[in-house]
PDB file of N, CA and C in Angstrom:
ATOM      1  N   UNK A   1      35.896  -7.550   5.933  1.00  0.00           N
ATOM      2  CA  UNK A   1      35.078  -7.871   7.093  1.00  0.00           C
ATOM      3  C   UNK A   1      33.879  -8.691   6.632  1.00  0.00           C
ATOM      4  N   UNK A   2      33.719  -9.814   6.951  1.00  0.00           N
ATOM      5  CA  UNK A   2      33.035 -11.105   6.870  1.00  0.00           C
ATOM      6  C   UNK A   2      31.634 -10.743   8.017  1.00  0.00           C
ATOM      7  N   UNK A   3      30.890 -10.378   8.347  1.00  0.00           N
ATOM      8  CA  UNK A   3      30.181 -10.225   9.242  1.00  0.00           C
ATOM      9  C   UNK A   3      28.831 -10.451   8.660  1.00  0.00           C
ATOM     10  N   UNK A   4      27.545 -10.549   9.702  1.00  0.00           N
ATOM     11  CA  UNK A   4      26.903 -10.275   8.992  1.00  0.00           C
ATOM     12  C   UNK A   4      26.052  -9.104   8.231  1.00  0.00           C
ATOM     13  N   UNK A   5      25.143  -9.805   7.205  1.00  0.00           N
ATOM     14  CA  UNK A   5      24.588  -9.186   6.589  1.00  0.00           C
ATOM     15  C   UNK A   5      23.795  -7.789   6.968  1.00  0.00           C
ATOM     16  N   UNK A   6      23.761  -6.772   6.884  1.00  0.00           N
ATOM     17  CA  UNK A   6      22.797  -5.837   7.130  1.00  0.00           C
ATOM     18  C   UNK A   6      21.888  -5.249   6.096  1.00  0.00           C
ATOM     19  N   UNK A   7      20.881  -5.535   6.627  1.00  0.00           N
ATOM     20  CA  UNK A   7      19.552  -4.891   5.184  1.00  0.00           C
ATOM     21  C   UNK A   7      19.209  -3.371   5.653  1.00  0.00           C
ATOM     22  N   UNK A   8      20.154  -2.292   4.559  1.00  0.00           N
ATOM     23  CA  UNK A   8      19.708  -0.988   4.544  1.00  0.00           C
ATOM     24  C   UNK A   8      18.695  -0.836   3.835  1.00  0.00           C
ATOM     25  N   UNK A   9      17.324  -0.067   5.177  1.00  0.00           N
ATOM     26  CA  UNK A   9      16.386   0.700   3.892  1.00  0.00           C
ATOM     27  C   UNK A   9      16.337   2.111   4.026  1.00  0.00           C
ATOM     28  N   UNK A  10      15.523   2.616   2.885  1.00  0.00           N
ATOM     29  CA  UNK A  10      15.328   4.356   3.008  1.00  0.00           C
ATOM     30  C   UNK A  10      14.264   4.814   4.128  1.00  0.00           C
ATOM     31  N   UNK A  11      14.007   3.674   4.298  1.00  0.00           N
ATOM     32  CA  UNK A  11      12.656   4.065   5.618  1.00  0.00           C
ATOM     33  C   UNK A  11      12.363   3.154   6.858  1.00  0.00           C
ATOM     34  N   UNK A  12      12.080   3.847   7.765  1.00  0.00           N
ATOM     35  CA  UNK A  12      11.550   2.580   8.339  1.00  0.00           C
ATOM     36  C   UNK A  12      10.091   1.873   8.041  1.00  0.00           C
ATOM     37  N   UNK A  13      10.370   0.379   8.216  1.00  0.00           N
ATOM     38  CA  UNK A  13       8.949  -0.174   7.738  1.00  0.00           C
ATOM     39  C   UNK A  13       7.945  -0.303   9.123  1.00  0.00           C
ATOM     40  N   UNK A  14       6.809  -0.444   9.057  1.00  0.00           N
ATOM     41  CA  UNK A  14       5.785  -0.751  10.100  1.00  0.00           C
ATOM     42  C   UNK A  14       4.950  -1.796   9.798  1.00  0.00           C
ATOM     43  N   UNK A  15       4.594  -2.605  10.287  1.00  0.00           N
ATOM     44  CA  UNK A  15       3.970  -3.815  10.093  1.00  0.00           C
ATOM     45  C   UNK A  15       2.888  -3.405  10.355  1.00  0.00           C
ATOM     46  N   UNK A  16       2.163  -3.389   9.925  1.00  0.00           N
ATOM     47  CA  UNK A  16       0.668  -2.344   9.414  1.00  0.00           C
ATOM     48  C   UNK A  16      -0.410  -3.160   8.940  1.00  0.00           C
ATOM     49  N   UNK A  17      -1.423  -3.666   9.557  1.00  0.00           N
ATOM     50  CA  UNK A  17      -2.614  -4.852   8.594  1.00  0.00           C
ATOM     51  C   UNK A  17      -3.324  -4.112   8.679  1.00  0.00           C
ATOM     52  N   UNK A  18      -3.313  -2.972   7.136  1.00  0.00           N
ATOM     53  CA  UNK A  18      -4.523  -2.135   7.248  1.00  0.00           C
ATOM     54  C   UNK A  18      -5.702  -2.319   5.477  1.00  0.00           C
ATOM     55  N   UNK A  19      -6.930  -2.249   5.760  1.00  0.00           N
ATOM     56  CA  UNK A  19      -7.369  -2.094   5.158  1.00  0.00           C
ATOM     57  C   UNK A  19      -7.280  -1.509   3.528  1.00  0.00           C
ATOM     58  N   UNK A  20      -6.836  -2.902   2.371  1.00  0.00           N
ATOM     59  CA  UNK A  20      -6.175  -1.962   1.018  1.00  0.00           C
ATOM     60  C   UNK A  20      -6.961  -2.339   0.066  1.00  0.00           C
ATOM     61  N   UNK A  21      -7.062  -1.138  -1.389  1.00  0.00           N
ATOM     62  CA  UNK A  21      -8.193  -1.546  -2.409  1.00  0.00           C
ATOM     63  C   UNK A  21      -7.152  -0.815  -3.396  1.00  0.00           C
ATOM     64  N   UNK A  22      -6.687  -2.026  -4.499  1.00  0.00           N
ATOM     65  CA  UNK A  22      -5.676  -1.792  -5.675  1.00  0.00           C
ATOM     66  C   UNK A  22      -7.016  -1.154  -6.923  1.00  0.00           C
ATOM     67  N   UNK A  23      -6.740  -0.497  -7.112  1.00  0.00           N
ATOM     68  CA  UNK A  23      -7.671   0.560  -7.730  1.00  0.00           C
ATOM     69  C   UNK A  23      -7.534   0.978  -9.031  1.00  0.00           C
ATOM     70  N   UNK A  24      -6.314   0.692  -9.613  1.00  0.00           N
ATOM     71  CA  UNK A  24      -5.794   1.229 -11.032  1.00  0.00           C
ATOM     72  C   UNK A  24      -4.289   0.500 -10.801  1.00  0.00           C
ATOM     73  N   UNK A  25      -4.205  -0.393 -12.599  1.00  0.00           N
ATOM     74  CA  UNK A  25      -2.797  -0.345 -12.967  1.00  0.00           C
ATOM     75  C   UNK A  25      -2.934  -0.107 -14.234  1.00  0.00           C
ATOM     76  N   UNK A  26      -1.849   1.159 -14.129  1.00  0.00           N
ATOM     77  CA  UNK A  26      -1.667   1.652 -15.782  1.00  0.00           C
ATOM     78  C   UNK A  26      -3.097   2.461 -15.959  1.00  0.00           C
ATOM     79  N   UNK A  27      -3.825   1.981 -17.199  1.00  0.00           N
ATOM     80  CA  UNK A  27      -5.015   2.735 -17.622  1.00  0.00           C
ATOM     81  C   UNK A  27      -6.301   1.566 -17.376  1.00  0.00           C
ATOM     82  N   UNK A  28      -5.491   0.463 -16.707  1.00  0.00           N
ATOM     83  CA  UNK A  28      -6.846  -0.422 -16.260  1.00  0.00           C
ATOM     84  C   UNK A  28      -7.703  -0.566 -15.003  1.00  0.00           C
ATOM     85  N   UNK A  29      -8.832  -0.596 -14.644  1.00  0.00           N
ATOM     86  CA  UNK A  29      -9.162   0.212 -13.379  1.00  0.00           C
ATOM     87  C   UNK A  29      -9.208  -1.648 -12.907  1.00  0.00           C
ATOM     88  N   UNK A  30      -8.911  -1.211 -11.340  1.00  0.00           N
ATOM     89  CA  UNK A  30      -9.515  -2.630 -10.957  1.00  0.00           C
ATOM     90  C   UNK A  30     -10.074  -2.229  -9.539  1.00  0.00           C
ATOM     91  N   UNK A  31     -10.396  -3.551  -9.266  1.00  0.00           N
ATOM     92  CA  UNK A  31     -10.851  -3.620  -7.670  1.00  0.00           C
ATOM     93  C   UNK A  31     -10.776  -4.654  -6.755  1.00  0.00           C
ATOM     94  N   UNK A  32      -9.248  -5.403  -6.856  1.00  0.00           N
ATOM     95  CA  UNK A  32      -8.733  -5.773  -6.032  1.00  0.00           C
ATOM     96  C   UNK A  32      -8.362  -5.162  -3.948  1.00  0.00           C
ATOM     97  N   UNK A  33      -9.124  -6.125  -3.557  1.00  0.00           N
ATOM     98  CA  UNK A  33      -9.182  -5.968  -1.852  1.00  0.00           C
ATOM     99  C   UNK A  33      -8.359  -6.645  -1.282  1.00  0.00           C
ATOM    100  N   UNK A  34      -7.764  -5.968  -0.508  1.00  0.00           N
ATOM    101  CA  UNK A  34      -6.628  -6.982   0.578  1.00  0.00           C
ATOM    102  C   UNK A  34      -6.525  -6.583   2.209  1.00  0.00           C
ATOM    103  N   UNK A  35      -5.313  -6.869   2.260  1.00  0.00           N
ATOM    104  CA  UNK A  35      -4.658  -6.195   3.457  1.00  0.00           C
ATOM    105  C   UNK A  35      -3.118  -5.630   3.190  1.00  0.00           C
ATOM    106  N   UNK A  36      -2.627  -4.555   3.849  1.00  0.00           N
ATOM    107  CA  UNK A  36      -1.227  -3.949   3.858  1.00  0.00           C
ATOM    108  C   UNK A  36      -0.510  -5.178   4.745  1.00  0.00           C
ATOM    109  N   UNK A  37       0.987  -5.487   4.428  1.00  0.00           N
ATOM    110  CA  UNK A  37       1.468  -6.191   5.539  1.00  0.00           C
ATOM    111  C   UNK A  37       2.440  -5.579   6.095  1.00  0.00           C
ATOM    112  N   UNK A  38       2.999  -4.057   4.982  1.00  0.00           N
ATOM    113  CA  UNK A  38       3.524  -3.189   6.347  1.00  0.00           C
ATOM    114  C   UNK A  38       3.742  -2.128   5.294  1.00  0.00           C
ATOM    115  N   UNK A  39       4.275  -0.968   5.944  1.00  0.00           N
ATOM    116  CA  UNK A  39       4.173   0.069   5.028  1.00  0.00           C
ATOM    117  C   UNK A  39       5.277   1.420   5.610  1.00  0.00           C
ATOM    118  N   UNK A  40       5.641   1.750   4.450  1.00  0.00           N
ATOM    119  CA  UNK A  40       6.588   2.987   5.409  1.00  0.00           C
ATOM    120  C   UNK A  40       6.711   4.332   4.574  1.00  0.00           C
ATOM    121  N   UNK A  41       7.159   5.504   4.487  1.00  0.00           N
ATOM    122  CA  UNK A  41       7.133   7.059   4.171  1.00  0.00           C
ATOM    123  C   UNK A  41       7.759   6.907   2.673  1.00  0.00           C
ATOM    124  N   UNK A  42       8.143   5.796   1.932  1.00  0.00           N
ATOM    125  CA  UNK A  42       8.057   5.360   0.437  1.00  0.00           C
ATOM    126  C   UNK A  42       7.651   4.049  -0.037  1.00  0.00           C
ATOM    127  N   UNK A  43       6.767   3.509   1.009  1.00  0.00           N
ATOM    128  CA  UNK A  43       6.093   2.179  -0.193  1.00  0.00           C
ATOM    129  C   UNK A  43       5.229   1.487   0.722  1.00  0.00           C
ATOM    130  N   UNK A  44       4.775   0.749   0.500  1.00  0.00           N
ATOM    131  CA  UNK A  44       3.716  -0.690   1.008  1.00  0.00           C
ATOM    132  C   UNK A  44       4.040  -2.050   0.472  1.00  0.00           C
ATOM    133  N   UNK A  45       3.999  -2.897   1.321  1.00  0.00           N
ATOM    134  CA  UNK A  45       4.210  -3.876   1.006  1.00  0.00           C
ATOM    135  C   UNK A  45       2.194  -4.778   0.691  1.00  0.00           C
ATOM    136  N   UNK A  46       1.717  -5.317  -0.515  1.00  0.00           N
ATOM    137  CA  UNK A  46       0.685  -6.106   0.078  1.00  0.00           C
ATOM    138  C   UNK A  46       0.369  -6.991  -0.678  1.00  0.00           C
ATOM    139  N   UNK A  47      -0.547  -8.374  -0.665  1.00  0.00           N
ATOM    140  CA  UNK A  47      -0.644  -9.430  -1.151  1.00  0.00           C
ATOM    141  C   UNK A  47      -2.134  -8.957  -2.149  1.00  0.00           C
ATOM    142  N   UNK A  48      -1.790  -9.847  -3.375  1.00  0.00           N
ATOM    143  CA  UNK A  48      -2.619  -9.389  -4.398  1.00  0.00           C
ATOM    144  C   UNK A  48      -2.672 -10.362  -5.518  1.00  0.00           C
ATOM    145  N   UNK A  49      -3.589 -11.043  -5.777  1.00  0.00           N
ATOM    146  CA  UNK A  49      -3.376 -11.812  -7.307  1.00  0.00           C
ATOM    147  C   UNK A  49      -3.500 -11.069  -8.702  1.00  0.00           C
ATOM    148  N   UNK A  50      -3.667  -9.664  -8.316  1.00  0.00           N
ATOM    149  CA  UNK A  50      -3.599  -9.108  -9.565  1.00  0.00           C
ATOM    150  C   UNK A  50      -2.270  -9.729 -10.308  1.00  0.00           C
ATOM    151  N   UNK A  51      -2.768  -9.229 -11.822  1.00  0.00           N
ATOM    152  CA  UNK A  51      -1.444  -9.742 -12.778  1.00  0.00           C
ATOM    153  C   UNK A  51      -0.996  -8.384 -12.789  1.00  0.00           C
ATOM    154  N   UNK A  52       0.265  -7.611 -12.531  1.00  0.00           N
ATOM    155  CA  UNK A  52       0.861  -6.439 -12.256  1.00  0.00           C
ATOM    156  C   UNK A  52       2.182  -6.953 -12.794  1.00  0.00           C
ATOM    157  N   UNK A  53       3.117  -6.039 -13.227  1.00  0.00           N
ATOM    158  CA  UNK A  53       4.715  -6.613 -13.996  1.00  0.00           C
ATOM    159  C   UNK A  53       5.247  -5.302 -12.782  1.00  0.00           C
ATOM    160  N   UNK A  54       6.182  -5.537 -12.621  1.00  0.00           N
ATOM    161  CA  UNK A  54       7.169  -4.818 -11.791  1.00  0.00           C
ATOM    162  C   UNK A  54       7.962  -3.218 -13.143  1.00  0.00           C
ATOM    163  N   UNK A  55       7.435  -1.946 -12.788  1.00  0.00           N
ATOM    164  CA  UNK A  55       7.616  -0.886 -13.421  1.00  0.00           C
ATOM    165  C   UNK A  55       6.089  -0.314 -13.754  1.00  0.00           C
ATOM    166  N   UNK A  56       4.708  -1.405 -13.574  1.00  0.00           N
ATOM    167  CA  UNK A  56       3.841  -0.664 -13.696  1.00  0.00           C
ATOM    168  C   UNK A  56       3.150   0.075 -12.708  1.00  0.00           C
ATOM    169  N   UNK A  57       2.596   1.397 -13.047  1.00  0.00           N
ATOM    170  CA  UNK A  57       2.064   2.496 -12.514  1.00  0.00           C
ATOM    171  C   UNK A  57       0.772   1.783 -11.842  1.00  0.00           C
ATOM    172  N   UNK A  58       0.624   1.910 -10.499  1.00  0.00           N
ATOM    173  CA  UNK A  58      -0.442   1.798  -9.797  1.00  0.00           C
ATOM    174  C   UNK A  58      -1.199   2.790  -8.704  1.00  0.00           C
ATOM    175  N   UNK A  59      -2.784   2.497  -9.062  1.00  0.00           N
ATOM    176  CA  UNK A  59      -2.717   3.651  -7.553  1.00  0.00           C
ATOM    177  C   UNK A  59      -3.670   2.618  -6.600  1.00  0.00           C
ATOM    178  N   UNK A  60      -4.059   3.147  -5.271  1.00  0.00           N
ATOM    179  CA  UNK A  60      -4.425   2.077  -4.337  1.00  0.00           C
ATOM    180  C   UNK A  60      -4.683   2.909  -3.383  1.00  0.00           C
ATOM    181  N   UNK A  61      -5.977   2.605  -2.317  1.00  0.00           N
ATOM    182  CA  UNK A  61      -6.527   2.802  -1.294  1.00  0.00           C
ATOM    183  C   UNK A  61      -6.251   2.247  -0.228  1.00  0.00           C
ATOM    184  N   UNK A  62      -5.339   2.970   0.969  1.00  0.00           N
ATOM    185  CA  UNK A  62      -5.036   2.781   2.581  1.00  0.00           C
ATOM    186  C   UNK A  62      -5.996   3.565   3.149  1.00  0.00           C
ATOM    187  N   UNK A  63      -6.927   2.294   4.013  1.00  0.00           N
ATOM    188  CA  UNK A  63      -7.852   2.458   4.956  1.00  0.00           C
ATOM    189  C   UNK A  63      -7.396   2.844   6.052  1.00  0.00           C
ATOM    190  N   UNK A  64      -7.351   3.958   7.158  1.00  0.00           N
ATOM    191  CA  UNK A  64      -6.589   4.241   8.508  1.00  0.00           C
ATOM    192  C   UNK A  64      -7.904   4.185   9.171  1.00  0.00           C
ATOM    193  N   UNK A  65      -7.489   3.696  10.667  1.00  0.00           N
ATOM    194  CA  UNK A  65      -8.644   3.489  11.623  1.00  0.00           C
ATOM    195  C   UNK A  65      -9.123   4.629  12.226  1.00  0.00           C
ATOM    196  N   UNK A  66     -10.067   4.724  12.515  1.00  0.00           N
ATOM    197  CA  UNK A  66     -10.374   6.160  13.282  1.00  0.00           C
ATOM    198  C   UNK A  66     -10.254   6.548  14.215  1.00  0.00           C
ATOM    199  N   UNK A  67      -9.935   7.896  15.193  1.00  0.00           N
ATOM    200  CA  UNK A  67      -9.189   7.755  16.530  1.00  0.00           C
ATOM    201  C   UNK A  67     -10.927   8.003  17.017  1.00  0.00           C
ATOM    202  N   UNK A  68     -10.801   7.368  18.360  1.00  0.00           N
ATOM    203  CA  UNK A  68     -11.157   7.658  18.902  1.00  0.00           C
ATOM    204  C   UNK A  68     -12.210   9.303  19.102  1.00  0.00           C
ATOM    205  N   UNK A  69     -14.191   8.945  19.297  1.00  0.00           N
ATOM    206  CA  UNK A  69     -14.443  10.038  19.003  1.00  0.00           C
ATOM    207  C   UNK A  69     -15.140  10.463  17.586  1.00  0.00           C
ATOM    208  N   UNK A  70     -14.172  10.036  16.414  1.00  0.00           N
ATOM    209  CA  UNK A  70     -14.583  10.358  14.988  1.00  0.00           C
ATOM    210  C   UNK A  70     -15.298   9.608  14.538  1.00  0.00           C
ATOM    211  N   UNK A  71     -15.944  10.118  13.496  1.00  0.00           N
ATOM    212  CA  UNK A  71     -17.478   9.865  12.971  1.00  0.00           C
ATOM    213  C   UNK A  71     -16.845   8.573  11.708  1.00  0.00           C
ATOM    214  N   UNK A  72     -16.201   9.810  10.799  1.00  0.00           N
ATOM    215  CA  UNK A  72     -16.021   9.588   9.736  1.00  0.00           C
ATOM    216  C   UNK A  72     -14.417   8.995   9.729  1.00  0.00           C
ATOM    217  N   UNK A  73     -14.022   8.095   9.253  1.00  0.00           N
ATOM    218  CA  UNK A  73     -12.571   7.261   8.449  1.00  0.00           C
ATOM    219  C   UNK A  73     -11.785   8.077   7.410  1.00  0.00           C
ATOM    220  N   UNK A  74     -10.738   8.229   7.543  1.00  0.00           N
ATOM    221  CA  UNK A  74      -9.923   8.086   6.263  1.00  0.00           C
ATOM    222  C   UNK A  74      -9.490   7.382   5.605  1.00  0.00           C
ATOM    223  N   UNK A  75      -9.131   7.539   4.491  1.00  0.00           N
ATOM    224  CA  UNK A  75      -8.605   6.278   3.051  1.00  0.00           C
ATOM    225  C   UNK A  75      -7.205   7.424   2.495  1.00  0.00           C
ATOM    226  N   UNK A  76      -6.131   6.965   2.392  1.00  0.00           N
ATOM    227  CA  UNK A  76      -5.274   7.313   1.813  1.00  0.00           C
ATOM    228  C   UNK A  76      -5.396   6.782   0.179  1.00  0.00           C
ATOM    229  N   UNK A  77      -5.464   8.354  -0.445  1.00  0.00           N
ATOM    230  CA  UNK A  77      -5.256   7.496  -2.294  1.00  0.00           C
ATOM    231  C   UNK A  77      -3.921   7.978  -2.905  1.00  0.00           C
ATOM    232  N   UNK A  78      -2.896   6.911  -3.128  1.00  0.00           N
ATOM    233  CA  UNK A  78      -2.066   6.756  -3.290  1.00  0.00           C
ATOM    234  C   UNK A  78      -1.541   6.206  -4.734  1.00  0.00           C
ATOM    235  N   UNK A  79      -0.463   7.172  -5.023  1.00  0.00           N
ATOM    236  CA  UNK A  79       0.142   6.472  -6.113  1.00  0.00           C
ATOM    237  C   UNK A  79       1.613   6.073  -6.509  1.00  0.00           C
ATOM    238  N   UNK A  80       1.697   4.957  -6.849  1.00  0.00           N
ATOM    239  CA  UNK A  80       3.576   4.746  -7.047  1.00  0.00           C
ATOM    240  C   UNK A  80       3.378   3.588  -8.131  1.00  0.00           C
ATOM    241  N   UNK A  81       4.667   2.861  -8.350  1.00  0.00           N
ATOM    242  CA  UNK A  81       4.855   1.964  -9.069  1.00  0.00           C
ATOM    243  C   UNK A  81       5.242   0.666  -8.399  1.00  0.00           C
ATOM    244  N   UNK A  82       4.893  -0.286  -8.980  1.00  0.00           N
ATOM    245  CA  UNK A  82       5.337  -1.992  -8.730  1.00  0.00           C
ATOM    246  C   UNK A  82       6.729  -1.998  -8.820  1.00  0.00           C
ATOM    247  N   UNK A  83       7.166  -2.698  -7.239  1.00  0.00           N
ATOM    248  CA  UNK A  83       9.040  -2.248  -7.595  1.00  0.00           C
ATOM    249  C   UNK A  83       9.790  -3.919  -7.202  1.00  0.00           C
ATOM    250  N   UNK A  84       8.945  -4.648  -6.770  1.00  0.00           N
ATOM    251  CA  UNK A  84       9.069  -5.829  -6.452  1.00  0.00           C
ATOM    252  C   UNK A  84       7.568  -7.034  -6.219  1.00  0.00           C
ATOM    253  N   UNK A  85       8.431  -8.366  -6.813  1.00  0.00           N
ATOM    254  CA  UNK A  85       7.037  -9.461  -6.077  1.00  0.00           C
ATOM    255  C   UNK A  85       8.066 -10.099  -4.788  1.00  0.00           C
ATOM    256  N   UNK A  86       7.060 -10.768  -4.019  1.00  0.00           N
ATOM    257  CA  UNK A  86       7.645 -11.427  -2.626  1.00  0.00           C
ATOM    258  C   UNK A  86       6.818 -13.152  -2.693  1.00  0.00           C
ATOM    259  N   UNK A  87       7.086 -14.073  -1.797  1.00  0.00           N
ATOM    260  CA  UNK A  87       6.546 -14.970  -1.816  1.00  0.00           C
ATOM    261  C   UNK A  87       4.553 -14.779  -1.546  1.00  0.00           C
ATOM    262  N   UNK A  88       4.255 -15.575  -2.010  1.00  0.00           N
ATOM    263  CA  UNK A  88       3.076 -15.566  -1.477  1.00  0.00           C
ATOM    264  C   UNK A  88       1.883 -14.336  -2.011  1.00  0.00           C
ATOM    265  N   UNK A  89       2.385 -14.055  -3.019  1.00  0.00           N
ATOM    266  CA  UNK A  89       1.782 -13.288  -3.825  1.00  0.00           C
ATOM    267  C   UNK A  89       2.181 -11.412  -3.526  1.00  0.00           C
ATOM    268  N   UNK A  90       2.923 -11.794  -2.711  1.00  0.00           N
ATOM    269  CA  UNK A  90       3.525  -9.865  -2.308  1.00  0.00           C
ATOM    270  C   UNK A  90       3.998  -9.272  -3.085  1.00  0.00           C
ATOM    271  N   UNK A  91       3.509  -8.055  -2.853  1.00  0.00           N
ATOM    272  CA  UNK A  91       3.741  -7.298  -3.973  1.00  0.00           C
ATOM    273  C   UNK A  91       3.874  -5.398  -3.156  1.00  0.00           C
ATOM    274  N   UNK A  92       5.365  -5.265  -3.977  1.00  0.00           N
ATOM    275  CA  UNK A  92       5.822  -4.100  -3.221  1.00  0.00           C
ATOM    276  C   UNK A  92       5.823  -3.207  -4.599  1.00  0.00           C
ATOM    277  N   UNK A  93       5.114  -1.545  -3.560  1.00  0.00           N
ATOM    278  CA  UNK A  93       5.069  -1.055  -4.379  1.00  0.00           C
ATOM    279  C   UNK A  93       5.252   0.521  -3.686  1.00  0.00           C
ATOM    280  N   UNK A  94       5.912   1.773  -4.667  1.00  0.00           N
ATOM    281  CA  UNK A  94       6.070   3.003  -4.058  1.00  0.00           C
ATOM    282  C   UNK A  94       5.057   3.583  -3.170  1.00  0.00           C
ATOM    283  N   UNK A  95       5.059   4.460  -2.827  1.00  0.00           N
ATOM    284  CA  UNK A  95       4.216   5.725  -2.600  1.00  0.00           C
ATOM    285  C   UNK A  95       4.839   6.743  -2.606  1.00  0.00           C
ATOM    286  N   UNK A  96       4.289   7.827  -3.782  1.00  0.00           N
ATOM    287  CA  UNK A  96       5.163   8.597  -4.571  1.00  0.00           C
ATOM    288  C   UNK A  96       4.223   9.907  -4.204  1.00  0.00           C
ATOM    289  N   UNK A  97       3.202   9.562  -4.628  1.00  0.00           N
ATOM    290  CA  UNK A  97       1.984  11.054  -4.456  1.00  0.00           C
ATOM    291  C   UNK A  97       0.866  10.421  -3.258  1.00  0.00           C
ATOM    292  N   UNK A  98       0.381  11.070  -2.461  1.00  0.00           N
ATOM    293  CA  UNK A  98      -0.646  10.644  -1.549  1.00  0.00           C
ATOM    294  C   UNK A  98      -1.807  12.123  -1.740  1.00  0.00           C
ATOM    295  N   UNK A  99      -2.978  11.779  -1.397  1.00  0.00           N
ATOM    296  CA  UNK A  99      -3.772  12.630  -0.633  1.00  0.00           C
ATOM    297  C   UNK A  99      -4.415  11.832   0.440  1.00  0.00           C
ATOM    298  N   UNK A 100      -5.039  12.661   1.455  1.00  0.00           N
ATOM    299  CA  UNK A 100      -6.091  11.874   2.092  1.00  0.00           C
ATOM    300  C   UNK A 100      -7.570  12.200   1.616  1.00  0.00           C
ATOM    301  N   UNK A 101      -8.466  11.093   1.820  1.00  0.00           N
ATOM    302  CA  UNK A 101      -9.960  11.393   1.073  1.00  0.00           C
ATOM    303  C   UNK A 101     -10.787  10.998   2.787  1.00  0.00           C
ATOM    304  N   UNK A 102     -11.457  11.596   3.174  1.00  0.00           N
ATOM    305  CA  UNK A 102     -12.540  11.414   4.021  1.00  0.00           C
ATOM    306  C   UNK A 102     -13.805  10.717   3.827  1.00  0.00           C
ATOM    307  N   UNK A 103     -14.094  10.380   4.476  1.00  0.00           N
ATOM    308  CA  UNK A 103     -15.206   9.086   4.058  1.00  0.00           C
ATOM    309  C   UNK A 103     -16.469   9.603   4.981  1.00  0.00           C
ATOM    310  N   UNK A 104     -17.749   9.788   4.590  1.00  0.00           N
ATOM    311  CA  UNK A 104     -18.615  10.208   5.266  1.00  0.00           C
ATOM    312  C   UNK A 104     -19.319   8.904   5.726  1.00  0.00           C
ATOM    313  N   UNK A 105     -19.501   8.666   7.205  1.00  0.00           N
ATOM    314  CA  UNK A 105     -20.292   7.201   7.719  1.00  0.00           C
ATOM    315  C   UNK A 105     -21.944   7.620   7.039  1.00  0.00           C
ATOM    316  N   UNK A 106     -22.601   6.166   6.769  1.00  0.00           N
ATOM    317  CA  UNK A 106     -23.815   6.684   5.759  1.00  0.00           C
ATOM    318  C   UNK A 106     -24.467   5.377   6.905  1.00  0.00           C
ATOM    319  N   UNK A 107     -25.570   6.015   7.224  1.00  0.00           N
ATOM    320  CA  UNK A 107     -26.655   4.939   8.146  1.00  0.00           C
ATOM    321  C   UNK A 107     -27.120   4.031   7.059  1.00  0.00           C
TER     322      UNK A 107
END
């Protein structure tokens, strides 16, 4: 059967432009800022000129918006590995361990 192509993933993705800060690769700290361009329940996709090789350990900060009401933001700190590059500097990578960190608003 000749048909077309179908792209299976393990998740669904969400096209997500959220607030991201690449924070550590390996044992080197950085502080690369971007945006997510989508993200799903094992990885993120996001654009980055870091120099990163595909197998290295990274961790990284997802900014979530605040609902309605709340003072304070959350930041997801996250960790996985570099599992692909994409055009345009994309760069896909797990999410393996998460916590959430709370952010106190400061006048």
């Amino acid at each position: 059967m000749n048909g077309p192509s179908v792209e299976q993933r393990k998740a669904r993705r969400f096209e997500l432009k959220l607030p991201f800060e690449l924070v550590r690769s390996g044992a080197e700290a950085l502080s690369e800022r971007g945006e997510t361009r989508n993200l799903s329940s094992v990885g993120v996709l996001f654009q980055s000129d870091a120099s990163l090789r595909i197998g290295d350990a990274v961790e990284y900060m997802i900014t979530l918006p605040a609902s309605a009401g709340e003072v304070d933001g959350v930041r997801l700190r996250c960790l996985g590995k570099v599992v692909r590059y994409g055009k345009s500097a994309e760069i896909a990578a797990t999410l393996e361990r998460y916590e959430f960190v709370r952010l106190a608003k400061f006048m």
